[in-house]
Protein backbone atom coordinates (compact mmCIF):
# COMPACT_ATOMS: atom_id res chain seq x y z
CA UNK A 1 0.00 0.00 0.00
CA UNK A 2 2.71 2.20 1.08
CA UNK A 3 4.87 1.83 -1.83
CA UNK A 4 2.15 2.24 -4.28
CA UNK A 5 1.17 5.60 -2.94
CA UNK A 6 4.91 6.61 -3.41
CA UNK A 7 4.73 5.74 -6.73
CA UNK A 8 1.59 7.70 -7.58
CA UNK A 9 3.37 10.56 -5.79
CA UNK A 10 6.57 10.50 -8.00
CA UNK A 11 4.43 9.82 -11.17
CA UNK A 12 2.17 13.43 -9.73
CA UNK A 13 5.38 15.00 -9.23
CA UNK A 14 6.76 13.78 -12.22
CA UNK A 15 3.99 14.80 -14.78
CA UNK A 16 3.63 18.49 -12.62
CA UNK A 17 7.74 18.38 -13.76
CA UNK A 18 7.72 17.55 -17.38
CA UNK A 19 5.13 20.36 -18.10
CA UNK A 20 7.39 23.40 -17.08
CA UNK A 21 9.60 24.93 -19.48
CA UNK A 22 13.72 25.29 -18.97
CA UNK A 23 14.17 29.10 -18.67
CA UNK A 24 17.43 30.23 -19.69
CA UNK A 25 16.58 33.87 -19.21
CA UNK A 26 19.74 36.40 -18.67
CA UNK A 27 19.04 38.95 -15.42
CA UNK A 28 17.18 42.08 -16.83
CA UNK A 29 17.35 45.31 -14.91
CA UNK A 30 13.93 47.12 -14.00
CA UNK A 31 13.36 50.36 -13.37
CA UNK A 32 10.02 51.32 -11.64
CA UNK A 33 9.09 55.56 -12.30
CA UNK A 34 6.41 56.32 -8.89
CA UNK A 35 5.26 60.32 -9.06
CA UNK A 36 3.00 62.00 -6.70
CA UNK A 37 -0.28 63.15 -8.19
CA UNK A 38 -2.31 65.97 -7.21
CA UNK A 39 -3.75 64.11 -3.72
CA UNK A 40 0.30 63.34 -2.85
CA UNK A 41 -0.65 59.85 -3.64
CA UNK A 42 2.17 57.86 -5.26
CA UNK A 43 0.79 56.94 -8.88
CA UNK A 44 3.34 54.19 -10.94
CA UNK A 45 3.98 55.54 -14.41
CA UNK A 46 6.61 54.31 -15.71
CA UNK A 47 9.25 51.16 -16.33
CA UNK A 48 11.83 50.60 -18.00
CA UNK A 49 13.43 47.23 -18.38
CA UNK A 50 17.30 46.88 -19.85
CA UNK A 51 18.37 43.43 -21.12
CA UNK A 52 21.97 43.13 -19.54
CA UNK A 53 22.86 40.65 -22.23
CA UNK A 54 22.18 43.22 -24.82
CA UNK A 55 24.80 45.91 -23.16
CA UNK A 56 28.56 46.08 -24.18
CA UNK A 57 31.24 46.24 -21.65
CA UNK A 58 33.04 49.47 -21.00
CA UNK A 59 35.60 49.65 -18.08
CA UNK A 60 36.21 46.52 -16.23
CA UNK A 61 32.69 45.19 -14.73
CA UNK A 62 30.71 48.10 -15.89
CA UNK A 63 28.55 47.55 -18.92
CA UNK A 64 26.84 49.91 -21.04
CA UNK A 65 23.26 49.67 -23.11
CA UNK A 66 21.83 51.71 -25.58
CA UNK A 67 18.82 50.37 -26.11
CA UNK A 68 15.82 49.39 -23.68
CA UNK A 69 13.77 45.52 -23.82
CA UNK A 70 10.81 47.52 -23.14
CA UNK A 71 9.82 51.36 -21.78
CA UNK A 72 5.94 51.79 -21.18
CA UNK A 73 4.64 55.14 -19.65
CA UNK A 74 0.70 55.29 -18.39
CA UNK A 75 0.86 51.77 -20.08
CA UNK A 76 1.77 52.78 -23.66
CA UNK A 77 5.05 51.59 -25.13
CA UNK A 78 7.78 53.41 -26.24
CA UNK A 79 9.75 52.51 -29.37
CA UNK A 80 13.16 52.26 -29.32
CA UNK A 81 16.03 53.95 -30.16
CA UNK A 82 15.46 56.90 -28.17
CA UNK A 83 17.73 59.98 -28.82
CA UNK A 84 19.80 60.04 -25.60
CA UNK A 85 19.82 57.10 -24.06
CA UNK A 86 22.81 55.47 -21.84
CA UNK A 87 22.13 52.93 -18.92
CA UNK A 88 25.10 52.09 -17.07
CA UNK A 89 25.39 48.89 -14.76
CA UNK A 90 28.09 46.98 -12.66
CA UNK A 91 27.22 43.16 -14.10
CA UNK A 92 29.07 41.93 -10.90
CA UNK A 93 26.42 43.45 -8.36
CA UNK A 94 23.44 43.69 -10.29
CA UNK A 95 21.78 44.60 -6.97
CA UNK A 96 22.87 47.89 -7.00
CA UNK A 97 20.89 48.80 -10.33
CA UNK A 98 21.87 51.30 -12.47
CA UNK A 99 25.19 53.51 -11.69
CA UNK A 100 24.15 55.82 -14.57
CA UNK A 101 20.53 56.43 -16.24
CA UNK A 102 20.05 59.23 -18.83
CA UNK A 103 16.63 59.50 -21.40
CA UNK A 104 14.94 61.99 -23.65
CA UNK A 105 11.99 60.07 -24.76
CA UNK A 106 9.76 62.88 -26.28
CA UNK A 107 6.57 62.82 -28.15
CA UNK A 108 5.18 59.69 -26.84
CA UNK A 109 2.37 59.26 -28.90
CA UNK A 110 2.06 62.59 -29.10
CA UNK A 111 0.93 62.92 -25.00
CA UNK A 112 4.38 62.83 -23.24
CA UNK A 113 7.58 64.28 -22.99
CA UNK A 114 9.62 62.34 -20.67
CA UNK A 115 13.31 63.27 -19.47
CA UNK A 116 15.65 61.77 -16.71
CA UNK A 117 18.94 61.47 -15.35
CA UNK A 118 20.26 59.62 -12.59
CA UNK A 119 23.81 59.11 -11.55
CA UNK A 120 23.59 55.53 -9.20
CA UNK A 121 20.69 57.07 -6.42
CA UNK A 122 17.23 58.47 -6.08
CA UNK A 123 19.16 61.78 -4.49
CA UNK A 124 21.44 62.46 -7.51
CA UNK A 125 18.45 62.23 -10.08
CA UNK A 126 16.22 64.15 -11.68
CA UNK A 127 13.15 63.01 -14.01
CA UNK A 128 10.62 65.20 -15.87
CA UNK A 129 7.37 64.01 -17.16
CA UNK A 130 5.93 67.08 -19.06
CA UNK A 131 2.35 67.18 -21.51
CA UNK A 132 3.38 67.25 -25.23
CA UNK A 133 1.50 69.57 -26.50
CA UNK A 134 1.82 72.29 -23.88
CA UNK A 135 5.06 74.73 -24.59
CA UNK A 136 8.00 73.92 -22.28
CA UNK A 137 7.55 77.06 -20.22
CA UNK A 138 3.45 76.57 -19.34
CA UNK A 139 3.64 75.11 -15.46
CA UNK A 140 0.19 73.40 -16.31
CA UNK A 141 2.20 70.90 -18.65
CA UNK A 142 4.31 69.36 -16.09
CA UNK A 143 2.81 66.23 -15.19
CA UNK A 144 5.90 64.85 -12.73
CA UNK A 145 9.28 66.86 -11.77
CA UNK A 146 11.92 66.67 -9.68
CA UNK A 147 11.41 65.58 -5.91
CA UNK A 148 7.79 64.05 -6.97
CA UNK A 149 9.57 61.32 -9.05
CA UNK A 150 10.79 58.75 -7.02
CA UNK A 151 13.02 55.58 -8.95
CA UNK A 152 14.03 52.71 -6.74
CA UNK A 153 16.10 50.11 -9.19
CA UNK A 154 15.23 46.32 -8.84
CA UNK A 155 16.94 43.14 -10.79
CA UNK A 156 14.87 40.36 -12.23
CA UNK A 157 15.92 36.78 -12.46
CA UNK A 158 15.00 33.77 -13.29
CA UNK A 159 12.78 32.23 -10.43
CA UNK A 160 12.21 28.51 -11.19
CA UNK A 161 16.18 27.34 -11.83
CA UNK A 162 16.04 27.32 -7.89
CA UNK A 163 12.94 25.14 -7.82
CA UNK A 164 14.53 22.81 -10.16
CA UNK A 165 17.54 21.95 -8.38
CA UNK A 166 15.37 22.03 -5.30
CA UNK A 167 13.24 18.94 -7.03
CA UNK A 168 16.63 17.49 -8.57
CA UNK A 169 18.22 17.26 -5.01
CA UNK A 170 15.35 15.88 -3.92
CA UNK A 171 14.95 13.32 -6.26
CA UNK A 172 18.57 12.23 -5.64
CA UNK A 173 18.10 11.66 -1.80
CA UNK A 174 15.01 9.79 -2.72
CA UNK A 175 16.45 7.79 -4.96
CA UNK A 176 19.53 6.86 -2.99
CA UNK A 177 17.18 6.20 0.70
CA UNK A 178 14.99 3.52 -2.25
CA UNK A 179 18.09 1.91 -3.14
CA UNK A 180 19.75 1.40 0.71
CA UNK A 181 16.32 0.16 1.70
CA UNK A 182 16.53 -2.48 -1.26
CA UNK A 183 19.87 -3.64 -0.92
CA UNK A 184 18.85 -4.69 3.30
């Protein structure tokens, strides 16, 4: 009885195994825009995610990308190239985030202007969001400035390698507690 309700539990565990997918996925950076609206409630507008695989090295461990994976503000995507765009990274501590940000992503569809830079922490940084079709000078067309914008950095990896070693170790000690309960 007992052994054949181990062996329905490795065949569940086995079937629930063979349908997930091998992720080879390379660490992407994120980088989550939060502005204060008019109620001082924090309002997410903005992310940007950088593929690190896509950056070239520059000096030592820090790498350099000119392109973006994916940039959506108030949920619309942003095509790249933009004009003026640099994220720098360390690829040993990708913990830290970016050590450099710049961006001049204007006209964005026509609704937003959006401008940043941020040298490694939210207190050296500045980011403007600004209305597109109001002129630069009109105070109405700022949308997010300044102090309002806050940018924490976070690194995204991938989750299930973890699990699967997890189950692989796990299937070894089982394995090897079968076979010295056999062989007595």
């Amino acid at each position: 009885m007992l052994k054949s309700v181990k062996a329905s539990l490795l065949g569940a565990t086995l079937l629930a195994i063979s349908g997930l997918q091998s992720v080879q996925a390379t660490p992407v950076l994120v980088q989550d825009f939060w502005g204060k609206d008019a109620q001082n409630q924090q309002v997410h507008f903005a992310r940007l995610v950088v593929d690190t695989k896509a950056a070239t090295q520059w000096n030592g461990n820090f790498y350099q990308a000119t392109n973006w994976q994916s940039f959506t503000i108030f949920g619309q995507d942003v095509q790249t190239p933009a004009f003026n765009f640099l994220a720098e990274f360390d690829i040993s501590d990708l913990l830290k985030g970016f050590t450099f940000l710049q961006f001049d992503v204007s006209d964005v569809n026509n609704q937003y202007n959006f401008f940043g830079i941020n040298f490694g922490n939210v207190n050296d940084a500045y980011y403007e969001l600004r209305l597109a079709d109001l002129p630069y000078s009109d105070p109405q067309g700022e949308v997010f400035a300044g102090s309002n914008v806050i940018a924490p950095t976070a690194t995204v990896d991938a989750p299930t390698s973890l699990g699967m070693l997890a189950i692989a170790a796990t299937a070894i000690a089982w394995r090897r507690r079968q076979q010295s309960q056999l062989s007595k």
